[in-house]
ModelCIF file with pLDDT and N, C-alpha, C, O atoms, coordinates in Angstrom:
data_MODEL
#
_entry.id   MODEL 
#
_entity.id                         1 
_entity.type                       polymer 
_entity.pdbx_number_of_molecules   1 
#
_entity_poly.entity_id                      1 
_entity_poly.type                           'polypeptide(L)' 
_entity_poly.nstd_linkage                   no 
_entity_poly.nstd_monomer                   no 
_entity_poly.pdbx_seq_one_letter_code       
;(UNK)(UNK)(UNK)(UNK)(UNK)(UNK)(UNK)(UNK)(UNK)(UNK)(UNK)(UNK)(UNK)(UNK)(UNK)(UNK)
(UNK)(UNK)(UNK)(UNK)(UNK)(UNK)(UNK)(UNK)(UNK)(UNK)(UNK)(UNK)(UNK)(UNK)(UNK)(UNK)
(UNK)(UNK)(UNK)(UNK)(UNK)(UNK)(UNK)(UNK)(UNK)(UNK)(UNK)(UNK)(UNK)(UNK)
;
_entity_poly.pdbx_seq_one_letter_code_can   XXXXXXXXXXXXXXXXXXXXXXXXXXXXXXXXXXXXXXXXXXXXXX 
_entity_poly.pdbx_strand_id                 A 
#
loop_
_entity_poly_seq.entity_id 
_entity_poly_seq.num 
_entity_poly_seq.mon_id 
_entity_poly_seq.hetero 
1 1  UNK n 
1 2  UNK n 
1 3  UNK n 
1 4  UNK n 
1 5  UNK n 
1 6  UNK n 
1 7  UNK n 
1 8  UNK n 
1 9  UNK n 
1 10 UNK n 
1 11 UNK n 
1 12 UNK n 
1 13 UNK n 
1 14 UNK n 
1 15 UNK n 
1 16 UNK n 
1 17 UNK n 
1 18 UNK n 
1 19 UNK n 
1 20 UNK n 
1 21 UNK n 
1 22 UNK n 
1 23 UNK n 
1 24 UNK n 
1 25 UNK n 
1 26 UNK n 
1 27 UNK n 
1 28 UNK n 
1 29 UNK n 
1 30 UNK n 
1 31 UNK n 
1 32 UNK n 
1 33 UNK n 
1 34 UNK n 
1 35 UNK n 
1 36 UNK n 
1 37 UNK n 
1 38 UNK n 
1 39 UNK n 
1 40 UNK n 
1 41 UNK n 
1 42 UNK n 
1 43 UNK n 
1 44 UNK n 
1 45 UNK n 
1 46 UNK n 
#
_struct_asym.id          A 
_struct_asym.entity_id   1 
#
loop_
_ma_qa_metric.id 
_ma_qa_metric.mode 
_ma_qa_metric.name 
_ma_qa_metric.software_group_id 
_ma_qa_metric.type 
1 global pLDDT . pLDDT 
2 local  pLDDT . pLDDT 
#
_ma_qa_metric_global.metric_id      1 
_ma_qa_metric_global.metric_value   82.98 
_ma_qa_metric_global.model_id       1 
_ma_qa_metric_global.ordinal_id     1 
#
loop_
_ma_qa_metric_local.label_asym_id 
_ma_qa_metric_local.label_comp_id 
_ma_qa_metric_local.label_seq_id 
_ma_qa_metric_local.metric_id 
_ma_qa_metric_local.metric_value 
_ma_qa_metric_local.model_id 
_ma_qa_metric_local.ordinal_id 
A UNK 1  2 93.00 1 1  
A UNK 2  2 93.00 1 2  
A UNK 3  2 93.00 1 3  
A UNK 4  2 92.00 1 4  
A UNK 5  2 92.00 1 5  
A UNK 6  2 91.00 1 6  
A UNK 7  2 89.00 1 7  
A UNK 8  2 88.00 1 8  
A UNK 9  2 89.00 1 9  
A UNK 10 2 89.00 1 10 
A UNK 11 2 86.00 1 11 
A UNK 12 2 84.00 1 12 
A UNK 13 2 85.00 1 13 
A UNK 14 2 82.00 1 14 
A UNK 15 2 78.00 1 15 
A UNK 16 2 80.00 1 16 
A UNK 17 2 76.00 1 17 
A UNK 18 2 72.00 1 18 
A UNK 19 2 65.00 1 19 
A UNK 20 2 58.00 1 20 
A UNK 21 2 53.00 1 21 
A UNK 22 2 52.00 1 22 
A UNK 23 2 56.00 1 23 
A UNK 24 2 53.00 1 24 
A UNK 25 2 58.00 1 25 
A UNK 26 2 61.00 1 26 
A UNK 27 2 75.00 1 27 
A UNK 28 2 79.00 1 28 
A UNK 29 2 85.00 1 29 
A UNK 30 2 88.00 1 30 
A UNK 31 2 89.00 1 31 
A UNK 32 2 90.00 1 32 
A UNK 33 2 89.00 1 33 
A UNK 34 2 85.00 1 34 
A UNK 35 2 88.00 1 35 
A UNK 36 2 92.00 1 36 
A UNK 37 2 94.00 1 37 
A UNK 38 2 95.00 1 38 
A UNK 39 2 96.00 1 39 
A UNK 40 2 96.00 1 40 
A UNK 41 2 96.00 1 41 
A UNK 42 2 95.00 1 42 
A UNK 43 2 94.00 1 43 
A UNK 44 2 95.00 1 44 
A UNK 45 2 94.00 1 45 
A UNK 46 2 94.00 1 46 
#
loop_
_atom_site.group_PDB 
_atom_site.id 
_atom_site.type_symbol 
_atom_site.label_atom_id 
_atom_site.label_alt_id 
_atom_site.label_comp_id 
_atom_site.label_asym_id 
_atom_site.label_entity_id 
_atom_site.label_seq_id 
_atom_site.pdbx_PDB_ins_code 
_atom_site.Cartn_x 
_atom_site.Cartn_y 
_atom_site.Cartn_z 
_atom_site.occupancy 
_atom_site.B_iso_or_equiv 
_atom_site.pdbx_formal_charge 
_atom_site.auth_seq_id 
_atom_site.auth_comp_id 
_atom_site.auth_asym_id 
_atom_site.auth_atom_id 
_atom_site.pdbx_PDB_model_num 
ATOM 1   N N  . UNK A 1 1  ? -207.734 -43.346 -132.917 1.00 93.00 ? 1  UNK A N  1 
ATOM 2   C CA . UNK A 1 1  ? -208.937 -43.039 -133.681 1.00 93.00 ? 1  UNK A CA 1 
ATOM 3   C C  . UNK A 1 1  ? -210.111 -42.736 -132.741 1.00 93.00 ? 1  UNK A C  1 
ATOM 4   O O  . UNK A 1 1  ? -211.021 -42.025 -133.166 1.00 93.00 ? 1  UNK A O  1 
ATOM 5   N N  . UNK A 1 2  ? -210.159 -43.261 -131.403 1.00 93.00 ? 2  UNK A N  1 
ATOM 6   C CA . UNK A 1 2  ? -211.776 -43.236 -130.452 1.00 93.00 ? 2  UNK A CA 1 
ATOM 7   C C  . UNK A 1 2  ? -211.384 -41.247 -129.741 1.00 93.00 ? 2  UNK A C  1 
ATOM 8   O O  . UNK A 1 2  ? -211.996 -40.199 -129.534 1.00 93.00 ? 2  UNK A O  1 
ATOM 9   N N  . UNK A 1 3  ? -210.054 -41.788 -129.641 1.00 93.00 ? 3  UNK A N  1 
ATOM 10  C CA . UNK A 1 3  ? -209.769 -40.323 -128.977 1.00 93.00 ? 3  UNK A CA 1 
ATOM 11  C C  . UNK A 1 3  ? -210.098 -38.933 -129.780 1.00 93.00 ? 3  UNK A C  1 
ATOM 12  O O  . UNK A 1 3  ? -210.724 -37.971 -129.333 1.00 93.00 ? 3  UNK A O  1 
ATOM 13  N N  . UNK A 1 4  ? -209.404 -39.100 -131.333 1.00 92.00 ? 4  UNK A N  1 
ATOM 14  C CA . UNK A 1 4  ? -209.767 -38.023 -131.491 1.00 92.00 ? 4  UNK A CA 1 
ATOM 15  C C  . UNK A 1 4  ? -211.262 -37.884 -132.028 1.00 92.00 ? 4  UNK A C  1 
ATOM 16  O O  . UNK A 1 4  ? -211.961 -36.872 -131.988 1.00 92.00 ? 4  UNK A O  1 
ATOM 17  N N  . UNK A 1 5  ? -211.593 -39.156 -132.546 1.00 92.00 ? 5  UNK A N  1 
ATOM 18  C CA . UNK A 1 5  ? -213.471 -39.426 -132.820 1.00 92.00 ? 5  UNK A CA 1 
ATOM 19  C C  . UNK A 1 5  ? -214.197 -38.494 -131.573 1.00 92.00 ? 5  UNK A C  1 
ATOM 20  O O  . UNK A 1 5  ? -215.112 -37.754 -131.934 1.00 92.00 ? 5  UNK A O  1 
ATOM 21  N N  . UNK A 1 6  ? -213.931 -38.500 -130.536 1.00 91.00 ? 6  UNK A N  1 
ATOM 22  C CA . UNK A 1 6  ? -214.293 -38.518 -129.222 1.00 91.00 ? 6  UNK A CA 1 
ATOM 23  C C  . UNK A 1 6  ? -214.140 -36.501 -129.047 1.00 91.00 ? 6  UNK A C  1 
ATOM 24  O O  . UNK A 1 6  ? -214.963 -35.627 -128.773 1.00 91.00 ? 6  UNK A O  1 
ATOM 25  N N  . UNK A 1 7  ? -212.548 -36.484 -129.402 1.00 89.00 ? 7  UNK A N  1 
ATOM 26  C CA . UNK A 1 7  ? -212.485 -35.074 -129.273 1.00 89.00 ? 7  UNK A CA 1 
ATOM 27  C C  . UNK A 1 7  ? -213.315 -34.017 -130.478 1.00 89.00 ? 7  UNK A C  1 
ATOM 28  O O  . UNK A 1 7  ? -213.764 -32.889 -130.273 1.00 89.00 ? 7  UNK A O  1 
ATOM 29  N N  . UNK A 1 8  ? -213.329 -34.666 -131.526 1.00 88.00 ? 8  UNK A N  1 
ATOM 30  C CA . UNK A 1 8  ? -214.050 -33.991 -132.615 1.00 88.00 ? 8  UNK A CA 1 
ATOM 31  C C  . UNK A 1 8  ? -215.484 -33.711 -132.329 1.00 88.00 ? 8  UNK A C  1 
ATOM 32  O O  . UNK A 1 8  ? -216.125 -32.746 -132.745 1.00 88.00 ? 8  UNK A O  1 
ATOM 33  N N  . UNK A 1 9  ? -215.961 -34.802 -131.468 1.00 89.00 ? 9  UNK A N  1 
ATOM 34  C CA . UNK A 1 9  ? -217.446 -34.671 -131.375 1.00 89.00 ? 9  UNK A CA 1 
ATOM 35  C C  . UNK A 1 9  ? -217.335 -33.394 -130.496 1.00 89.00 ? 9  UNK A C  1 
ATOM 36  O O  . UNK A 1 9  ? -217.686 -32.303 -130.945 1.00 89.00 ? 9  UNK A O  1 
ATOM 37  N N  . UNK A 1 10 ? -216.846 -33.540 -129.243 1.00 89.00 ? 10 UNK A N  1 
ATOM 38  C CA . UNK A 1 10 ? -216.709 -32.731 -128.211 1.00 89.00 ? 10 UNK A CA 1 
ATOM 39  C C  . UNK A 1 10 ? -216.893 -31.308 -129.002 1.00 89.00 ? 10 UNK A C  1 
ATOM 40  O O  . UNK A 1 10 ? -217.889 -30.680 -129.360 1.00 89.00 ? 10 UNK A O  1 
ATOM 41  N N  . UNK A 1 11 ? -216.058 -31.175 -129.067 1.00 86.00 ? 11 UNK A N  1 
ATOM 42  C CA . UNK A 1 11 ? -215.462 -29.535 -130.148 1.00 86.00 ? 11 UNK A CA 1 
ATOM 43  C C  . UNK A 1 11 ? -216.390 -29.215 -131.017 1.00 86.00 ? 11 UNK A C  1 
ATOM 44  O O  . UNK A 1 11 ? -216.098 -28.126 -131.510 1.00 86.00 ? 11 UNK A O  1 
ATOM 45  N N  . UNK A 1 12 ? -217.356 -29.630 -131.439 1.00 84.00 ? 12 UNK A N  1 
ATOM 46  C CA . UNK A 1 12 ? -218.153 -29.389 -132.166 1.00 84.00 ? 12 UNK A CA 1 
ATOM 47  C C  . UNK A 1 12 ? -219.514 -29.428 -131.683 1.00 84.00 ? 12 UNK A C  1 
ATOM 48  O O  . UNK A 1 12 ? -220.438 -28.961 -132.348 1.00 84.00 ? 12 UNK A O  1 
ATOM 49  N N  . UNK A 1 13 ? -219.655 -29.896 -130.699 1.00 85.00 ? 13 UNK A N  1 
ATOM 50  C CA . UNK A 1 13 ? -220.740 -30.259 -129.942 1.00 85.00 ? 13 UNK A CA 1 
ATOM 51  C C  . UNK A 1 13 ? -220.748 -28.976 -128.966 1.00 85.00 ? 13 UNK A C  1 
ATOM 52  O O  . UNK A 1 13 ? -221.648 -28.136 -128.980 1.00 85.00 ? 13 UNK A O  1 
ATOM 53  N N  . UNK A 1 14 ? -219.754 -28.943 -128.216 1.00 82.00 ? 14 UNK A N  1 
ATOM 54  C CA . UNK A 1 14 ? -219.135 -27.478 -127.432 1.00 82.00 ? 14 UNK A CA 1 
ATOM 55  C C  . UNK A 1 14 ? -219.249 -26.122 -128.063 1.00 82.00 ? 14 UNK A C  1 
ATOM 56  O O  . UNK A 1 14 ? -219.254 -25.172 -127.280 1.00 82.00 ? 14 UNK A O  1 
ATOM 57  N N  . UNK A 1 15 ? -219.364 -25.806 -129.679 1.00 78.00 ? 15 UNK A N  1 
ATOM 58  C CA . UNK A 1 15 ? -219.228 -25.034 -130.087 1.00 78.00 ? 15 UNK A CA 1 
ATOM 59  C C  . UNK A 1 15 ? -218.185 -24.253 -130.621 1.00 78.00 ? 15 UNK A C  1 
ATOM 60  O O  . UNK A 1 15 ? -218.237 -23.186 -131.233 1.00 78.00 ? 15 UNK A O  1 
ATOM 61  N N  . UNK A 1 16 ? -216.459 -25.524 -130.023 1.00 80.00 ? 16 UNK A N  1 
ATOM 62  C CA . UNK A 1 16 ? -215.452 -24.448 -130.244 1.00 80.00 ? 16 UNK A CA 1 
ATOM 63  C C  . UNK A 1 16 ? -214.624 -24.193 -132.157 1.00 80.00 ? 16 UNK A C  1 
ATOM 64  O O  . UNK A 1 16 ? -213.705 -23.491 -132.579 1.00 80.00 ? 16 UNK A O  1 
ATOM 65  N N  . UNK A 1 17 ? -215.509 -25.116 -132.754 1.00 76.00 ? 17 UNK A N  1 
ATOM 66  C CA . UNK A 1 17 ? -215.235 -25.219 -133.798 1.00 76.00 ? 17 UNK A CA 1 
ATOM 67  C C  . UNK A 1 17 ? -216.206 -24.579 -134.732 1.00 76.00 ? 17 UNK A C  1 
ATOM 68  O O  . UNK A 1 17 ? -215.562 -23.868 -135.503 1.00 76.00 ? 17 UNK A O  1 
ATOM 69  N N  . UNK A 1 18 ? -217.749 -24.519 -135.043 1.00 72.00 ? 18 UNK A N  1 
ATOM 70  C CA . UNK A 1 18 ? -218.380 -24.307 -135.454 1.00 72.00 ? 18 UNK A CA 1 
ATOM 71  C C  . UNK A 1 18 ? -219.587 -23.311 -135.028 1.00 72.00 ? 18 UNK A C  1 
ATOM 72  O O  . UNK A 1 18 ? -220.677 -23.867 -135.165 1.00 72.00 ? 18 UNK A O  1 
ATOM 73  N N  . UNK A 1 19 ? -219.678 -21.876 -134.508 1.00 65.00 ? 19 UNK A N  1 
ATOM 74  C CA . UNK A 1 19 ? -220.755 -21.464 -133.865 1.00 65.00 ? 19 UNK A CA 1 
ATOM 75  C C  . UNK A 1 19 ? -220.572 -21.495 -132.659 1.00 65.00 ? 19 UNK A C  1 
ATOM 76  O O  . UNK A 1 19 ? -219.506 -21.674 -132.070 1.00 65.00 ? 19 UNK A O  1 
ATOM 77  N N  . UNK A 1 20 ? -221.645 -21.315 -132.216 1.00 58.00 ? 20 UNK A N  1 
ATOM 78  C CA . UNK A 1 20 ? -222.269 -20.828 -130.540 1.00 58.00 ? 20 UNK A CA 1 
ATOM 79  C C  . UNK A 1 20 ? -222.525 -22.512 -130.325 1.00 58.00 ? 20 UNK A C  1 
ATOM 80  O O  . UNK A 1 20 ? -222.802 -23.466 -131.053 1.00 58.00 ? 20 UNK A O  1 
ATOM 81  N N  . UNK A 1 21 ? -222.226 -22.249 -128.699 1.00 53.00 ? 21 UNK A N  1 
ATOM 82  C CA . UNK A 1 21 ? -222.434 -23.844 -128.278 1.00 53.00 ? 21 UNK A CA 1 
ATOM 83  C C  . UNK A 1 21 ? -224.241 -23.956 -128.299 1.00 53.00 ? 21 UNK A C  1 
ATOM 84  O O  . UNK A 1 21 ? -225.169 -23.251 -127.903 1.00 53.00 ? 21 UNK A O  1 
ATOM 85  N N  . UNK A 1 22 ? -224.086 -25.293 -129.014 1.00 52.00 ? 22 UNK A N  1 
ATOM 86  C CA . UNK A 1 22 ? -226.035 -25.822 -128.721 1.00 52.00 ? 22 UNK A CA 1 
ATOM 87  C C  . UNK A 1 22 ? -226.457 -26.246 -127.433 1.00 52.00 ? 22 UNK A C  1 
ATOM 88  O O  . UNK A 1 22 ? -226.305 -27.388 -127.000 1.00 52.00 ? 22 UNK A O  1 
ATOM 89  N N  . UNK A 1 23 ? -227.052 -25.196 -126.763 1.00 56.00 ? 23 UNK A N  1 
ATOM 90  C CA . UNK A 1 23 ? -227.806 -25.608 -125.330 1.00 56.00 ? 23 UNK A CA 1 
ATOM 91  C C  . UNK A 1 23 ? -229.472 -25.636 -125.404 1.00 56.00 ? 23 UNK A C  1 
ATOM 92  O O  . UNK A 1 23 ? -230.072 -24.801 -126.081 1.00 56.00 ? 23 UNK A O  1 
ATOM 93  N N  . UNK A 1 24 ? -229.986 -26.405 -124.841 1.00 53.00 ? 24 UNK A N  1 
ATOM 94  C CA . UNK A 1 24 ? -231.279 -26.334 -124.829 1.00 53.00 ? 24 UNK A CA 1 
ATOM 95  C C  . UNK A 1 24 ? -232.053 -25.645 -124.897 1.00 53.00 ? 24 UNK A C  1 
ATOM 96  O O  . UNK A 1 24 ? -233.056 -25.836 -125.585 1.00 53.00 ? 24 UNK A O  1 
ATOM 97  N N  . UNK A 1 25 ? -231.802 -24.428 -124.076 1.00 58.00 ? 25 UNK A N  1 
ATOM 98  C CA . UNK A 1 25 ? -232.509 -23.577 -123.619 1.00 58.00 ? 25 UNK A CA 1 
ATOM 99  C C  . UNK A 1 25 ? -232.030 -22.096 -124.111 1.00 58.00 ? 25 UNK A C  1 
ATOM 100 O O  . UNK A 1 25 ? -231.908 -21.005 -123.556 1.00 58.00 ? 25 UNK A O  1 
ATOM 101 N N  . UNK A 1 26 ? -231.811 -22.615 -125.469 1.00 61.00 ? 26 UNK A N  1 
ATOM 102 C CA . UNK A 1 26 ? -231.293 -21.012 -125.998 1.00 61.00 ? 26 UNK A CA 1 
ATOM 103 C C  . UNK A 1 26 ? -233.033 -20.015 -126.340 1.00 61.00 ? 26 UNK A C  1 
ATOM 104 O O  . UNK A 1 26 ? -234.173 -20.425 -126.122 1.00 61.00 ? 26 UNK A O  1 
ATOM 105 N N  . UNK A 1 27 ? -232.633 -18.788 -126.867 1.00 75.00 ? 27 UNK A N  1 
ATOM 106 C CA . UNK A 1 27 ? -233.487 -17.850 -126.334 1.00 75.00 ? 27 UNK A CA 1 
ATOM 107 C C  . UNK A 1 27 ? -234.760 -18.002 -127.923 1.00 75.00 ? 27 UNK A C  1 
ATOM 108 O O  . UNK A 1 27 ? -234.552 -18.442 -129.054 1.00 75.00 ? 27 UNK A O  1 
ATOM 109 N N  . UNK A 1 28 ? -235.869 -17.483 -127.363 1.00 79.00 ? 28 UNK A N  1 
ATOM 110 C CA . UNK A 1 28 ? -236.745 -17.695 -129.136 1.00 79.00 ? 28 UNK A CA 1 
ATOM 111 C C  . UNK A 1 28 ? -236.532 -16.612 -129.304 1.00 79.00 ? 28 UNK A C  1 
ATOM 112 O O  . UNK A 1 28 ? -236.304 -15.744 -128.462 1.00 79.00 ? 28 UNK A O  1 
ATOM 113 N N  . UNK A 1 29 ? -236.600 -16.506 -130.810 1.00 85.00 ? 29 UNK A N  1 
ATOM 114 C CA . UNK A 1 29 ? -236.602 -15.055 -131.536 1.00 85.00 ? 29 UNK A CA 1 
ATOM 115 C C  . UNK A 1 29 ? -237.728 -14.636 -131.023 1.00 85.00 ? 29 UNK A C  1 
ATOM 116 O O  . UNK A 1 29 ? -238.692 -15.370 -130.805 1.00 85.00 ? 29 UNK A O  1 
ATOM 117 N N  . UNK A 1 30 ? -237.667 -13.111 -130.737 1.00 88.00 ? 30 UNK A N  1 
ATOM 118 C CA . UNK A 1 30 ? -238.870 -12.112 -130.274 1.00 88.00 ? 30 UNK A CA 1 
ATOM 119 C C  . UNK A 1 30 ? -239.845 -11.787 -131.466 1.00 88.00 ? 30 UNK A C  1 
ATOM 120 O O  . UNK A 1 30 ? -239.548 -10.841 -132.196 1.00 88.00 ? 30 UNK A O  1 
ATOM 121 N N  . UNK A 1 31 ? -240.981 -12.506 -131.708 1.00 89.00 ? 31 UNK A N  1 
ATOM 122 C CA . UNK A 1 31 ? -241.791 -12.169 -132.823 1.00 89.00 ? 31 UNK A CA 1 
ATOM 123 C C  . UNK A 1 31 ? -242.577 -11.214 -132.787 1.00 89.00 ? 31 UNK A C  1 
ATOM 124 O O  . UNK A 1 31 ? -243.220 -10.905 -131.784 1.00 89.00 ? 31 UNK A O  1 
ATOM 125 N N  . UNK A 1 32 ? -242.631 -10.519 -134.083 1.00 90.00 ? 32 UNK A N  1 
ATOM 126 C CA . UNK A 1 32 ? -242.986 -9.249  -134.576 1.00 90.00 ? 32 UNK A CA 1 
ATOM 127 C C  . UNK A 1 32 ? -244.752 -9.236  -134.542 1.00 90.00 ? 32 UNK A C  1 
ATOM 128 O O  . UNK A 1 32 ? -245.322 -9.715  -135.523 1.00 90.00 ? 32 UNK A O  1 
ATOM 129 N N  . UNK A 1 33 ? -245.407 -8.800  -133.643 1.00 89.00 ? 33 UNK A N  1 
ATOM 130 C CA . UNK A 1 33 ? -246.707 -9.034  -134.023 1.00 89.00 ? 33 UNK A CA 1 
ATOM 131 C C  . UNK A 1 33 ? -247.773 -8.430  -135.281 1.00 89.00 ? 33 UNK A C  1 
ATOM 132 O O  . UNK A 1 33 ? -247.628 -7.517  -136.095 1.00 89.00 ? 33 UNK A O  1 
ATOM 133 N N  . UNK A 1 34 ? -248.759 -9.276  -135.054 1.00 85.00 ? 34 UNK A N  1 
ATOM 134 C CA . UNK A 1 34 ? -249.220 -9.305  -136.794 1.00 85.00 ? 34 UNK A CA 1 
ATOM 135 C C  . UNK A 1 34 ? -249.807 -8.024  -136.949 1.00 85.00 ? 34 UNK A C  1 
ATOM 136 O O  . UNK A 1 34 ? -250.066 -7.256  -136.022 1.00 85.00 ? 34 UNK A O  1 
ATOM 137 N N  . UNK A 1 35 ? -250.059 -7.770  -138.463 1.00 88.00 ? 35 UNK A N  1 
ATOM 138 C CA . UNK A 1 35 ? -250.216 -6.514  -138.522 1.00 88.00 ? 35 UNK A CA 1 
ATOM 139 C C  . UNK A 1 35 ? -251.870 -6.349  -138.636 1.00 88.00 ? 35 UNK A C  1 
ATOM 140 O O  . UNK A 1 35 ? -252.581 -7.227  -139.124 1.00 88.00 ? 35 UNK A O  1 
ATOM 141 N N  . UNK A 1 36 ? -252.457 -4.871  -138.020 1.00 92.00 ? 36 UNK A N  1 
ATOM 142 C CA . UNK A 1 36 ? -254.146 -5.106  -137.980 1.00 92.00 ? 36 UNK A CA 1 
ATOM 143 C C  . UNK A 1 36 ? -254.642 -5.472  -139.157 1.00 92.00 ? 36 UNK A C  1 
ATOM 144 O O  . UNK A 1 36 ? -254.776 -4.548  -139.959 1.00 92.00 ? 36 UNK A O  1 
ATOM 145 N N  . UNK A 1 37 ? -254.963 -6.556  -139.519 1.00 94.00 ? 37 UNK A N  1 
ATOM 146 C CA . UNK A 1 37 ? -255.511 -6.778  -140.694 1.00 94.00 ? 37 UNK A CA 1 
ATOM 147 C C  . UNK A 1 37 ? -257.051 -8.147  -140.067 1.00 94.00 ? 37 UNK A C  1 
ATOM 148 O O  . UNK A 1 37 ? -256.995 -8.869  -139.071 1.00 94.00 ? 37 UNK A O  1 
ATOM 149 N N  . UNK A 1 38 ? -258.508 -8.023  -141.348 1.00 95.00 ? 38 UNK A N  1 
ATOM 150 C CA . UNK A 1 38 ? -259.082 -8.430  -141.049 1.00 95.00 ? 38 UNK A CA 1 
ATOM 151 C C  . UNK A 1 38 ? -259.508 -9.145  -141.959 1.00 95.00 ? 38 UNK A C  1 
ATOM 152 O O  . UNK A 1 38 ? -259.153 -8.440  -142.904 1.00 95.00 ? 38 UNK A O  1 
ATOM 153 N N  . UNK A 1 39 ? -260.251 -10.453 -142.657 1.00 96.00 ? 39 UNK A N  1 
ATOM 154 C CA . UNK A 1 39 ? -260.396 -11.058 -143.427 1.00 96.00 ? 39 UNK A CA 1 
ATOM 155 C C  . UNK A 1 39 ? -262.173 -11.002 -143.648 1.00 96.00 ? 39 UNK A C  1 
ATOM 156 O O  . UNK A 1 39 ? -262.906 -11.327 -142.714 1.00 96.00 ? 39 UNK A O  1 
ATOM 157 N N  . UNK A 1 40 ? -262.676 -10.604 -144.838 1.00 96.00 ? 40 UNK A N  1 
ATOM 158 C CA . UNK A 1 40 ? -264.115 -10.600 -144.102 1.00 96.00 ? 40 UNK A CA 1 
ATOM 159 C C  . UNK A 1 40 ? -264.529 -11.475 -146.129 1.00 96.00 ? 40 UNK A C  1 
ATOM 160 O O  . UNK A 1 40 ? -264.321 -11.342 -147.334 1.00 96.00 ? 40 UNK A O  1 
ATOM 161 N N  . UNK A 1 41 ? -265.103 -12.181 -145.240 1.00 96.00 ? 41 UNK A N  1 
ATOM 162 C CA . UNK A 1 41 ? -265.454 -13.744 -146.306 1.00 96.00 ? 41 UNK A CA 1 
ATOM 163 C C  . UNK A 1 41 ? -266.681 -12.967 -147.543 1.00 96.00 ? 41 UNK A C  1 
ATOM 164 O O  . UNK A 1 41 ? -267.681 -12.258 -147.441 1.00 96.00 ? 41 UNK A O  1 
ATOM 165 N N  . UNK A 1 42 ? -265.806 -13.668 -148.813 1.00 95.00 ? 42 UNK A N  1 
ATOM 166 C CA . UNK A 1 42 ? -267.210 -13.218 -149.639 1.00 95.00 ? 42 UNK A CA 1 
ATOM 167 C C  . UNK A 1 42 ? -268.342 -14.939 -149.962 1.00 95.00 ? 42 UNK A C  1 
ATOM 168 O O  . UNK A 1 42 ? -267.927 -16.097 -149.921 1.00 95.00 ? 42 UNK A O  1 
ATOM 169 N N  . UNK A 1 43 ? -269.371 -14.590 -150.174 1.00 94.00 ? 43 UNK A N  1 
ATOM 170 C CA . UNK A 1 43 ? -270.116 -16.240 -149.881 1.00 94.00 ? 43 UNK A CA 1 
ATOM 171 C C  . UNK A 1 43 ? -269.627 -16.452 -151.322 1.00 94.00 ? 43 UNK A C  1 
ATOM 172 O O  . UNK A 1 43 ? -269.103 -15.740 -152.179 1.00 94.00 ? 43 UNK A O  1 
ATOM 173 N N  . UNK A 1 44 ? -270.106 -18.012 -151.205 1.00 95.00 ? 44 UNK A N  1 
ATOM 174 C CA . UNK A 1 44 ? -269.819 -18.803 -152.335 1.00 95.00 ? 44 UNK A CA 1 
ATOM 175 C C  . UNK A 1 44 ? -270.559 -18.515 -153.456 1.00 95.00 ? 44 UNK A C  1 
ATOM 176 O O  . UNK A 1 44 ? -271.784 -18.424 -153.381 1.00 95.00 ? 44 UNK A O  1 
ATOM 177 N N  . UNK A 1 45 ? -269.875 -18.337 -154.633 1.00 94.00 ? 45 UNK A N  1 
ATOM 178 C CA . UNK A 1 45 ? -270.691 -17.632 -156.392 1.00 94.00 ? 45 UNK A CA 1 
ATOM 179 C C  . UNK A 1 45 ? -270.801 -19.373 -156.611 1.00 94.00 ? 45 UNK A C  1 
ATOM 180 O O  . UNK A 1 45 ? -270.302 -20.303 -155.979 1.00 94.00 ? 45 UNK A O  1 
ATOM 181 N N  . UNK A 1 46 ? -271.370 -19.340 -157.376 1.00 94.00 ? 46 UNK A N  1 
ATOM 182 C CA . UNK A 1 46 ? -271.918 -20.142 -158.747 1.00 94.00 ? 46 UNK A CA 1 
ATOM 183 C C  . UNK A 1 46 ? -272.159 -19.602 -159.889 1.00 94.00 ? 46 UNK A C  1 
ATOM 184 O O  . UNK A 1 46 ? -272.560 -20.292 -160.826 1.00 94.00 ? 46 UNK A O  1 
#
């Protein structure tokens, strides 16, 4: 039971079961920058 407890984690932890292996230092998505936009405040009504 520790062995294959042990191997399951591995294998899954490794990636060879589920996905790409989880490393730290995987890459950030390249974000799309914002689009020209400007916000221009109307004052407060009563």
């Amino acid at each position: 039971a520790l062995l294959l407890g042990g191997g399951g984690f591995y294998a899954v932890y490794a990636g060879l079961l589920f996905g790409a292996p989880a490393t730290a230092d995987a890459e950030e998505p390249e974000l799309e920058p914002l689009p020209d936009i400007a916000f221009v405040p109307i004052a407060p009504m009563v």
